[in-house]
Protein backbone atom coordinates (compact mmCIF):
# COMPACT_ATOMS: atom_id res chain seq x y z
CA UNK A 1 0.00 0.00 0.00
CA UNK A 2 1.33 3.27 -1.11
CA UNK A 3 1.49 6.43 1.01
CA UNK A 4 -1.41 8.84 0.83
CA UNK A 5 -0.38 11.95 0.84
CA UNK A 6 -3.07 14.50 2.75
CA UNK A 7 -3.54 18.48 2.93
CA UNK A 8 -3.72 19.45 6.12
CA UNK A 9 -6.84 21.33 5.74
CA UNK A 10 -8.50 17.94 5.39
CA UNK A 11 -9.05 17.21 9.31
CA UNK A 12 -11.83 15.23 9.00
CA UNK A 13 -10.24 12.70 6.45
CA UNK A 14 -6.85 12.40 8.35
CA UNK A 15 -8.71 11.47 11.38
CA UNK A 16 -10.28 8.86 9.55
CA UNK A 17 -7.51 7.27 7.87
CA UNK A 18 -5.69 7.21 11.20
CA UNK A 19 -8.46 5.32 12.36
CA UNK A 20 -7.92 2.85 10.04
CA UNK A 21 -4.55 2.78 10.64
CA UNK A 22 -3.49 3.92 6.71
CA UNK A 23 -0.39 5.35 6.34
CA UNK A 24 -0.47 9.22 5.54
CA UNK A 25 1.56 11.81 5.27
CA UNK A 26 0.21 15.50 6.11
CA UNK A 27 1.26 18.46 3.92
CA UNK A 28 0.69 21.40 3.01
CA UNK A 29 -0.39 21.40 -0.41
CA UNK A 30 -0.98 23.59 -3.08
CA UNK A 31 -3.02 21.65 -5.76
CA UNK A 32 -4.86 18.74 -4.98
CA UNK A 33 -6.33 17.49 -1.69
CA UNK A 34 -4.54 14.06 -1.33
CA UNK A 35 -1.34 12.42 -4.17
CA UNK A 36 -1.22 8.89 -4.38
CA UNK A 37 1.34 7.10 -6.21
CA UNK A 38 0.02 4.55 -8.43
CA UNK A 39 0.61 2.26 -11.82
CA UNK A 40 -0.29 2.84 -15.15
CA UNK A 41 -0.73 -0.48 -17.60
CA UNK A 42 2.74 -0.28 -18.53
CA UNK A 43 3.36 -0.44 -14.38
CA UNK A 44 5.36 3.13 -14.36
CA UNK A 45 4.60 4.64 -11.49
CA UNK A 46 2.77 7.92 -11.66
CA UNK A 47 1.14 11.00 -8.97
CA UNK A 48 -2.20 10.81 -9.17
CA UNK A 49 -3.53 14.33 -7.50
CA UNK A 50 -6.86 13.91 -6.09
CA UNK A 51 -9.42 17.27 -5.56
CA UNK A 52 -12.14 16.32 -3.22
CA UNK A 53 -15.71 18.29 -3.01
CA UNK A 54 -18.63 17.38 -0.77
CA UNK A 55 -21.66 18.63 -2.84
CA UNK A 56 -22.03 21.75 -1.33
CA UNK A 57 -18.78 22.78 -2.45
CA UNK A 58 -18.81 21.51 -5.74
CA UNK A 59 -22.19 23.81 -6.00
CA UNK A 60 -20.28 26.72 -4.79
CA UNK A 61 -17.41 26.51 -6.59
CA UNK A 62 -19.25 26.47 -10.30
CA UNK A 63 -20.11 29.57 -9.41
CA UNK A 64 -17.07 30.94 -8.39
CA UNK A 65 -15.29 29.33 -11.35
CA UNK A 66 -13.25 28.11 -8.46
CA UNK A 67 -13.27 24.31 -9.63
CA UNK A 68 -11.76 25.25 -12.94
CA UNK A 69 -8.60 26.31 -11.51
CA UNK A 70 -8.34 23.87 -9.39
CA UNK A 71 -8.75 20.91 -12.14
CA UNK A 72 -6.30 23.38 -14.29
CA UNK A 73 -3.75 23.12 -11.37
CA UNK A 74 -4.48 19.25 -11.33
CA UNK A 75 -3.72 19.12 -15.25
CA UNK A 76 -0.52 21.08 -14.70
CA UNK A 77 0.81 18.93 -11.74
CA UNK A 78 -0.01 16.02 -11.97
CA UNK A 79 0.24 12.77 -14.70
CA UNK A 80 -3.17 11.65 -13.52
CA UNK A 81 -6.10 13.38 -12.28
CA UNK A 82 -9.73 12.91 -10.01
CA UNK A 83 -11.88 14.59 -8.97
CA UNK A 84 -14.12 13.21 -5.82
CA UNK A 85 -17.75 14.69 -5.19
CA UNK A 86 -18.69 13.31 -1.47
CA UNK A 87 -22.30 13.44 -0.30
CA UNK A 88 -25.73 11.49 -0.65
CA UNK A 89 -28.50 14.09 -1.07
CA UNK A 90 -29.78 14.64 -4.70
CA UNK A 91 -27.60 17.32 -6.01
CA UNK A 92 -29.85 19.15 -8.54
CA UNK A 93 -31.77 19.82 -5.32
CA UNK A 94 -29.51 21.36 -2.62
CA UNK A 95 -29.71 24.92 -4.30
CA UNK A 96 -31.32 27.11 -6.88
CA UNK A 97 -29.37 25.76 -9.26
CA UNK A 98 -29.95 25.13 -13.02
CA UNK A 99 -29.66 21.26 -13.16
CA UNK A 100 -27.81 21.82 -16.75
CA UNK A 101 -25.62 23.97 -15.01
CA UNK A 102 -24.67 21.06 -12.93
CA UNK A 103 -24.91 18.59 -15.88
CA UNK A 104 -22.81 21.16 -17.91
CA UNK A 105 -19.97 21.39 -15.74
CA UNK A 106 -19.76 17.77 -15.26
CA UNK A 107 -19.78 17.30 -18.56
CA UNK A 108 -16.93 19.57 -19.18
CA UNK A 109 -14.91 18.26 -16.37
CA UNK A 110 -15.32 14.84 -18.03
CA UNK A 111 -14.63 15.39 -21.36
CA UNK A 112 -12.97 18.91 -21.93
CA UNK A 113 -10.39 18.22 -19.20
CA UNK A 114 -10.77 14.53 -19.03
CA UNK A 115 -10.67 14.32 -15.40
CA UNK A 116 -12.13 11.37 -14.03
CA UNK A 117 -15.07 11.84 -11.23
CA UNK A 118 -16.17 8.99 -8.67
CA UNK A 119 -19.67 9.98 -6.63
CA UNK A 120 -18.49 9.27 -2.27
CA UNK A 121 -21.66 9.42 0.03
CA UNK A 122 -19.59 10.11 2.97
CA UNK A 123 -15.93 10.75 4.56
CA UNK A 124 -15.67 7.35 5.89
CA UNK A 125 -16.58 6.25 2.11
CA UNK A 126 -14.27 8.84 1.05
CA UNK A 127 -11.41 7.31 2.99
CA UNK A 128 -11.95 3.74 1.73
CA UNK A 129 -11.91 4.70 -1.93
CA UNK A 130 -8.57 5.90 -1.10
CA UNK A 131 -7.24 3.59 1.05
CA UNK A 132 -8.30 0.86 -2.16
CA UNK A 133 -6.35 3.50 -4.60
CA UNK A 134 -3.31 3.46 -2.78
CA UNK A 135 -3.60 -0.49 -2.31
CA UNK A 136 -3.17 -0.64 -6.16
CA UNK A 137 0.14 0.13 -6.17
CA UNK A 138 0.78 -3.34 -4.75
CA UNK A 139 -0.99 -4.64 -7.60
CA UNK A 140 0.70 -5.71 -10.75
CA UNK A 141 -0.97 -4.33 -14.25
CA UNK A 142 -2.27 -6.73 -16.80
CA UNK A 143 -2.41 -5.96 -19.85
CA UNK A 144 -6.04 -5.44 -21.96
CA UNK A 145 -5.90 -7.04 -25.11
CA UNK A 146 -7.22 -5.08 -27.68
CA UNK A 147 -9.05 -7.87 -29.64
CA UNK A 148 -12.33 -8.42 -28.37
CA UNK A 149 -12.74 -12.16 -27.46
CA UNK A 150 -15.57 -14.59 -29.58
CA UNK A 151 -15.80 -18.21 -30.56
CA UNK A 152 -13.05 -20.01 -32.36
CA UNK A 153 -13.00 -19.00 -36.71
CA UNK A 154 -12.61 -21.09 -39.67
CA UNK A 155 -9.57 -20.63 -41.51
CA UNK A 156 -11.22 -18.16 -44.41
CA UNK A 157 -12.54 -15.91 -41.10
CA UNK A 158 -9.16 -16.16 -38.87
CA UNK A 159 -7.52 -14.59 -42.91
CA UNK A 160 -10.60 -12.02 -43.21
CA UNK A 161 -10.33 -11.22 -39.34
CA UNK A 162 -6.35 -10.44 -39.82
CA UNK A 163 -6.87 -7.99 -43.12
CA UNK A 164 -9.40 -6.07 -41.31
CA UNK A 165 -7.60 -5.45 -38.43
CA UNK A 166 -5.66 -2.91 -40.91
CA UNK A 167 -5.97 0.84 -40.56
CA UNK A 168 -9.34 1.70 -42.58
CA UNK A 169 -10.44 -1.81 -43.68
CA UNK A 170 -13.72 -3.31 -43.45
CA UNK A 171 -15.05 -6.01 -44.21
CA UNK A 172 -15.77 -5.97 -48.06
CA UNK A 173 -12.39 -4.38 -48.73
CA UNK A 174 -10.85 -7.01 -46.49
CA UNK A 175 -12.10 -9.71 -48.81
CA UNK A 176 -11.27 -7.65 -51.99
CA UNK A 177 -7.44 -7.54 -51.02
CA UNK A 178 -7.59 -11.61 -50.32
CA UNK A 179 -9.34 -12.41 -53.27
CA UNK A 180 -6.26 -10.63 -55.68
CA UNK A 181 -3.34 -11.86 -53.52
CA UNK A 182 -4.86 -14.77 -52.40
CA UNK A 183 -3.01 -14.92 -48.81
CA UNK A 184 -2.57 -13.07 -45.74
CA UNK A 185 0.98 -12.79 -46.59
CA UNK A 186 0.97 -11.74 -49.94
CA UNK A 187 -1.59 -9.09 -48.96
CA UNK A 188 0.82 -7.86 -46.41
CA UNK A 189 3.86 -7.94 -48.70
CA UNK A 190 1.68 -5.85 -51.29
CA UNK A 191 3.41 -2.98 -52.43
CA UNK A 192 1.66 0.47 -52.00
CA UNK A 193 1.42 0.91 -55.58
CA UNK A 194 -0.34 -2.46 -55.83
CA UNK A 195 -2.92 -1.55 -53.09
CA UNK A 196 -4.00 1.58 -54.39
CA UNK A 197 -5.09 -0.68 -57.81
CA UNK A 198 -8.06 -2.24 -55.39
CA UNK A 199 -11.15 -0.80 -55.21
CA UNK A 200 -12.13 1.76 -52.50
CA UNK A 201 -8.45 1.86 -50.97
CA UNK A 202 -7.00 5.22 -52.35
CA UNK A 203 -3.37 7.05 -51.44
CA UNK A 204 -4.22 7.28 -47.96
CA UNK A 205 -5.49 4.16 -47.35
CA UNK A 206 -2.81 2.00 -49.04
CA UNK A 207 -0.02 4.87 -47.01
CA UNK A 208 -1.41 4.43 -44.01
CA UNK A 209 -1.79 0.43 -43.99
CA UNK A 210 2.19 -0.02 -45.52
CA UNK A 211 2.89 2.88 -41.93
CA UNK A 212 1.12 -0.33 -40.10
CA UNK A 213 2.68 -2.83 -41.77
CA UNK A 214 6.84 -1.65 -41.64
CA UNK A 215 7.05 0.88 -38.73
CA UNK A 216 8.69 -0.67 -35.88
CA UNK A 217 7.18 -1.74 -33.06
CA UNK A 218 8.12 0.94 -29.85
CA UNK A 219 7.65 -0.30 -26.18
């Protein structure tokens, strides 16, 4: 288990993970509320810097345009990012608030800044999403193949399957290319030139699929 790193303005959350016995360190910090180390899928280890909001805050600070700077501080400081919105009441109703104000800023947060954000109902549930983030350090990263998984194929769908795994290729193309070079590897050993003769792939297409093809492979 990794040490969690904890402002010190966060008295209620250090008490709690001293409860549970997690080891902390308190600092003074000036962006994020709590850094834990963790692994990416390539098992580098990276600062994750966590903001924490109980509703109420999260309200407030939309209006403020607090909670912009703040995730703009995360961006700038740290390789990973989260935001954490702690409470349990239904919050389109704790305020006069627009709820596509809410949704808005949400929105944004997830997709222009691509910050994460996991829903707490409480401290204590606070502290034991963070207590199992820092236990994931411990745990090694495995890696997610990129082929989706379905029943075993015949020999003429394993060859179609491999073509259109190529940049741009569907299906009909896929069985275009086969048909004029009659293998998997003569289709891959296709020059450019001779890809750009079959129908739909252009420039581009037969470009981008030799880039595939001959670029070498970088860890």
């Amino acid at each position: 288990m990794s040490t969690i790193i904890v402002d010190h303005r966060e008295r209620n959350i250090i008490h709690e993970l001293k409860r549970k016995h997690i080891d902390i360190e308190i600092q003074q910090l000036i962006s994020a509320d709590f850094i834990i180390p963790v692994k990416d899928f390539n098992n580098n280890i990276k600062e994750l810097g966590i903001e924490r909001k109980t509703q109420t805050d999260f309200l407030n600070s939309i209006i403020d345009k607090r909670i912009l700077n703040q995730l703009i501080s995360l961006k700038e400081n740290f390789a990973l990012q989260l935001l954490i919105i702690e409470g349990s009441d239904n919050i389109y109703k704790l305020r006069n608030f627009h709820p596509n104000a809410i949704r808005g800023m949400l929105a944004s947060i997830a997709i222009d800044y691509q910050i994460p954000i996991l829903h707490t109902e409480s401290t204590r549930d606070t502290c034991s999403l963070l207590e199992i983030i820092s236990k994931r350090l411990d745990k090694p990263k495995k890696n997610i193949s990129l082929i989706k998984k379905r029943k075993p194929l015949t020999l003429k769908e394993q060859q179609e399957f491999i073509i259109e795994s190529l940049p741009l290729i569907g299906p009909s193309v896929a069985k275009a290319l086969l048909k004029k070079f009659k293998s998997v590897k003569k289709t891959i050993n296709a020059s450019e030139e001779k890809l750009k003769k079959i129908d739909k792939i252009g420039p581009i297409k037969a470009k981008k699929i030799k880039e595939i093809i001959e670029s070498e492979y970088s860890n």
